[in-house]
Protein backbone atom coordinates (compact mmCIF):
# COMPACT_ATOMS: atom_id res chain seq x y z
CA UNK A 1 128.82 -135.17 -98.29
CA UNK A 2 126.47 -135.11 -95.59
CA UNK A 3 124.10 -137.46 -94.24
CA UNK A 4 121.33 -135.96 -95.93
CA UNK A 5 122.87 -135.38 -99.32
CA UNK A 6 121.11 -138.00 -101.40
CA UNK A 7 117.43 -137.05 -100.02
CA UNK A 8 118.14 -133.60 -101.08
CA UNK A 9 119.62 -134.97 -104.61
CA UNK A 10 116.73 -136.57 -105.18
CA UNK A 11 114.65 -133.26 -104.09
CA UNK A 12 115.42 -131.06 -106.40
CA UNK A 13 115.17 -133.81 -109.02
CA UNK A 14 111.60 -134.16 -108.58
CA UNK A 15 110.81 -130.69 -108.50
CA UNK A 16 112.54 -130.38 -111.89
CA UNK A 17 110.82 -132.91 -113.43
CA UNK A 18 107.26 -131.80 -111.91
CA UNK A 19 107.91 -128.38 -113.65
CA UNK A 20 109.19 -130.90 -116.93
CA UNK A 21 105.30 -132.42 -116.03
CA UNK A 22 103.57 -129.09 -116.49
CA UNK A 23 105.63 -127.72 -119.23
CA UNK A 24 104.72 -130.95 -121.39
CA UNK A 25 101.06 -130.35 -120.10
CA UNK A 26 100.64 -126.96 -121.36
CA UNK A 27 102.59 -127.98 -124.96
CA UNK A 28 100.12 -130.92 -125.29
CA UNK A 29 96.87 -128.63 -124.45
CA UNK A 30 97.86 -125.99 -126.94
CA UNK A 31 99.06 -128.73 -129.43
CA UNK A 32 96.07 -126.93 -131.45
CA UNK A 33 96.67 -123.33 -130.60
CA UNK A 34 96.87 -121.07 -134.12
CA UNK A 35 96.58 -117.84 -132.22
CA UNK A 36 98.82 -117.01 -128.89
CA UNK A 37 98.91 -113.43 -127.77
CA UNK A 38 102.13 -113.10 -129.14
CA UNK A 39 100.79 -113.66 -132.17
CA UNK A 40 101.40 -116.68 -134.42
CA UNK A 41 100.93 -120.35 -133.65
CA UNK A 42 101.99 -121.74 -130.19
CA UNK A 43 105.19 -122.52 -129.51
CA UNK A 44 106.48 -125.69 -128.00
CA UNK A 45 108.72 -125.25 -125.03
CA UNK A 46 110.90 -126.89 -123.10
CA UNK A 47 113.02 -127.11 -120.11
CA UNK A 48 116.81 -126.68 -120.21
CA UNK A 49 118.43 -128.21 -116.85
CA UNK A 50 122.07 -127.87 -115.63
CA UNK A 51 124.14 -129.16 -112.67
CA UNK A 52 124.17 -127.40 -109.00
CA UNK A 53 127.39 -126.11 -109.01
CA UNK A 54 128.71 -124.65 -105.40
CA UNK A 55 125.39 -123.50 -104.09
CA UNK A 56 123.78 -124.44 -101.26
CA UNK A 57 119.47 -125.82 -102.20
CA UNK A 58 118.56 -127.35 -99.20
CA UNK A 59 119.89 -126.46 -95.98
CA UNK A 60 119.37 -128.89 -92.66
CA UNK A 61 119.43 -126.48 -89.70
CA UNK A 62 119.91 -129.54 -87.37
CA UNK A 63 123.02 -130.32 -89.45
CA UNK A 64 125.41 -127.21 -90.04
CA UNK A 65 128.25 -129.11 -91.59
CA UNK A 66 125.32 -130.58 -93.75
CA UNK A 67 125.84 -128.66 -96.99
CA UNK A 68 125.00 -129.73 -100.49
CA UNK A 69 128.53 -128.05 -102.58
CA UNK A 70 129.66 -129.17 -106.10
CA UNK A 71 129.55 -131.95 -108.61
CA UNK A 72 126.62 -134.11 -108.09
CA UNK A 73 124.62 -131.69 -105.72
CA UNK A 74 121.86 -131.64 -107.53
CA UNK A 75 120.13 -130.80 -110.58
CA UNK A 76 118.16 -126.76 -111.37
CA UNK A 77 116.38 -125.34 -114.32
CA UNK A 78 118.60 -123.38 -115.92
CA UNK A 79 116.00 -122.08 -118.26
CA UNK A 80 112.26 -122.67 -120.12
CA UNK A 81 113.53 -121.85 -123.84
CA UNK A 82 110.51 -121.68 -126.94
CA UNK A 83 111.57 -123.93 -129.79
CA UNK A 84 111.16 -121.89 -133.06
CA UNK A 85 111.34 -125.20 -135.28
CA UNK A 86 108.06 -123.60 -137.81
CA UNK A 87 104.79 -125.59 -137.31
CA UNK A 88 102.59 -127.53 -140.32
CA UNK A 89 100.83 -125.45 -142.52
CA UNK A 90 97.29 -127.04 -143.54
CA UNK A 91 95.58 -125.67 -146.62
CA UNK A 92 92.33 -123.70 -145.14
CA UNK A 93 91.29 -120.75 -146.50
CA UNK A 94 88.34 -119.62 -144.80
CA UNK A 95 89.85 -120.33 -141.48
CA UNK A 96 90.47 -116.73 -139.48
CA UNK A 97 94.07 -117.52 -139.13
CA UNK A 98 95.19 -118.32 -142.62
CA UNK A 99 97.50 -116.23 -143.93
CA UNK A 100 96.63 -113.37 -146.52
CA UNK A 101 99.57 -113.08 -148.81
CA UNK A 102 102.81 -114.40 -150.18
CA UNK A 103 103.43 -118.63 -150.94
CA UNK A 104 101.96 -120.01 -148.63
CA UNK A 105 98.55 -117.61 -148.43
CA UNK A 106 95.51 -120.08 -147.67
CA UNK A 107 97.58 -121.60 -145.51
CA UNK A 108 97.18 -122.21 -141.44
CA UNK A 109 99.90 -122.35 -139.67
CA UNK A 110 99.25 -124.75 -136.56
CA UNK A 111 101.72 -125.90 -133.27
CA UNK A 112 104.75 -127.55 -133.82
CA UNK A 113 104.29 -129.65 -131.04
CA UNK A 114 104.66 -133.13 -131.69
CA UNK A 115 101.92 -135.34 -129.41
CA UNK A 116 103.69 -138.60 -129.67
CA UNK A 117 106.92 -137.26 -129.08
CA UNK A 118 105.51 -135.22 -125.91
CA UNK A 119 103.85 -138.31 -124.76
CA UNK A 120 107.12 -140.15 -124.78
CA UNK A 121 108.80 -136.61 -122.69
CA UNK A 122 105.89 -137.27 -120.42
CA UNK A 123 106.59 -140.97 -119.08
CA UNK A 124 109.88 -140.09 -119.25
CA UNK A 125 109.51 -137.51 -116.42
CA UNK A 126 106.98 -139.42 -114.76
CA UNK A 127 109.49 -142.32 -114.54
CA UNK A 128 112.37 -139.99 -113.66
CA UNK A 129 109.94 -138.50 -110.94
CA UNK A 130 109.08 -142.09 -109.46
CA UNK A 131 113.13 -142.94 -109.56
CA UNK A 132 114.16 -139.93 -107.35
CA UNK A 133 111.24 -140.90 -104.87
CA UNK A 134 112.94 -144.32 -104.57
CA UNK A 135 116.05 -142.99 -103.91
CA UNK A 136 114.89 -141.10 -101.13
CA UNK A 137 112.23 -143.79 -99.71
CA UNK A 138 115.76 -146.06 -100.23
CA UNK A 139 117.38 -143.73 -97.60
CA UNK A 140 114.48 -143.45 -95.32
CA UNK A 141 114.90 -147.18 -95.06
CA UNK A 142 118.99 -146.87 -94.57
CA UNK A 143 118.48 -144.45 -92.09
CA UNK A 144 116.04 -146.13 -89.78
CA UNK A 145 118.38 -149.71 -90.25
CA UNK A 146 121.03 -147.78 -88.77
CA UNK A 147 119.11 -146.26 -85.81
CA UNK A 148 117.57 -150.21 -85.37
CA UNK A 149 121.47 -150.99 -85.29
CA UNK A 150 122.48 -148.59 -82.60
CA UNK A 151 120.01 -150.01 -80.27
């Protein structure tokens, strides 16, 4: 690993967890949402992260033997997946979305986003977030010890 390794660890953890920031964001704003152009209620998403495995994500042109490859390089959004879980119905008949026929007509179906539980996902990230900017303020710090060392 190269001397830079653990700032650029740390990178692409925060950017994953800002998009985690704005993907909570936009479930808790539409936590309300009975019609999406798609048509139907919204749908909660969320983000789906794997490992950096053999590719390079940040590359230090002052450092060519400086390359971020395999286990523990990193973290990347592997994808932004809809969770089709169905969303509570609420008895309300003269509301423009209720549906017209079959059991459930009268009904409304709303979000099936969960507030509390995207609160919770929310200081989660934000704490992740805060952690990775440690880690590289942490090596900031190691960095300029060891220059004050060498002088």
């Amino acid at each position: 690993m190269g001397m830079f390794s653990s700032i650029n660890i740390a990178a692409t953890g925060m950017s994953v967890e800002r998009l985690r920031t704005d993907v909570i964001s936009n479930n808790i704003a539409n936590a309300a949402t009975t019609r999406t152009p798609e048509g139907g209620a919204f749908k909660r998403s969320r983000v789906v992260l794997a490992p950096v495995n053999g590719q390079t994500i940040f590359r230090n042109p002052f450092m060519p033997d400086d390359i971020d490859r395999g286990p523990g390089a990193g973290v990347k959004i592997q994808e932004i997946v809809k969770d089709d879980t169905p969303g509570r119905l609420v008895y309300d008949p003269t509301h423009p979305d209720a549906i017209m026929s079959g059991p459930n007509a009268g009904y409304v179906e709303y979000s099936n986003v969960n507030i509390v539980n995207e609160m919770v996902d929310l200081i989660s990230a934000s704490r992740a977030y805060e952690a990775n900017s440690s880690v590289i303020q942490g090596a900031k710090e190691m960095f300029n010890s060891a220059l004050d060392i060498g002088r």
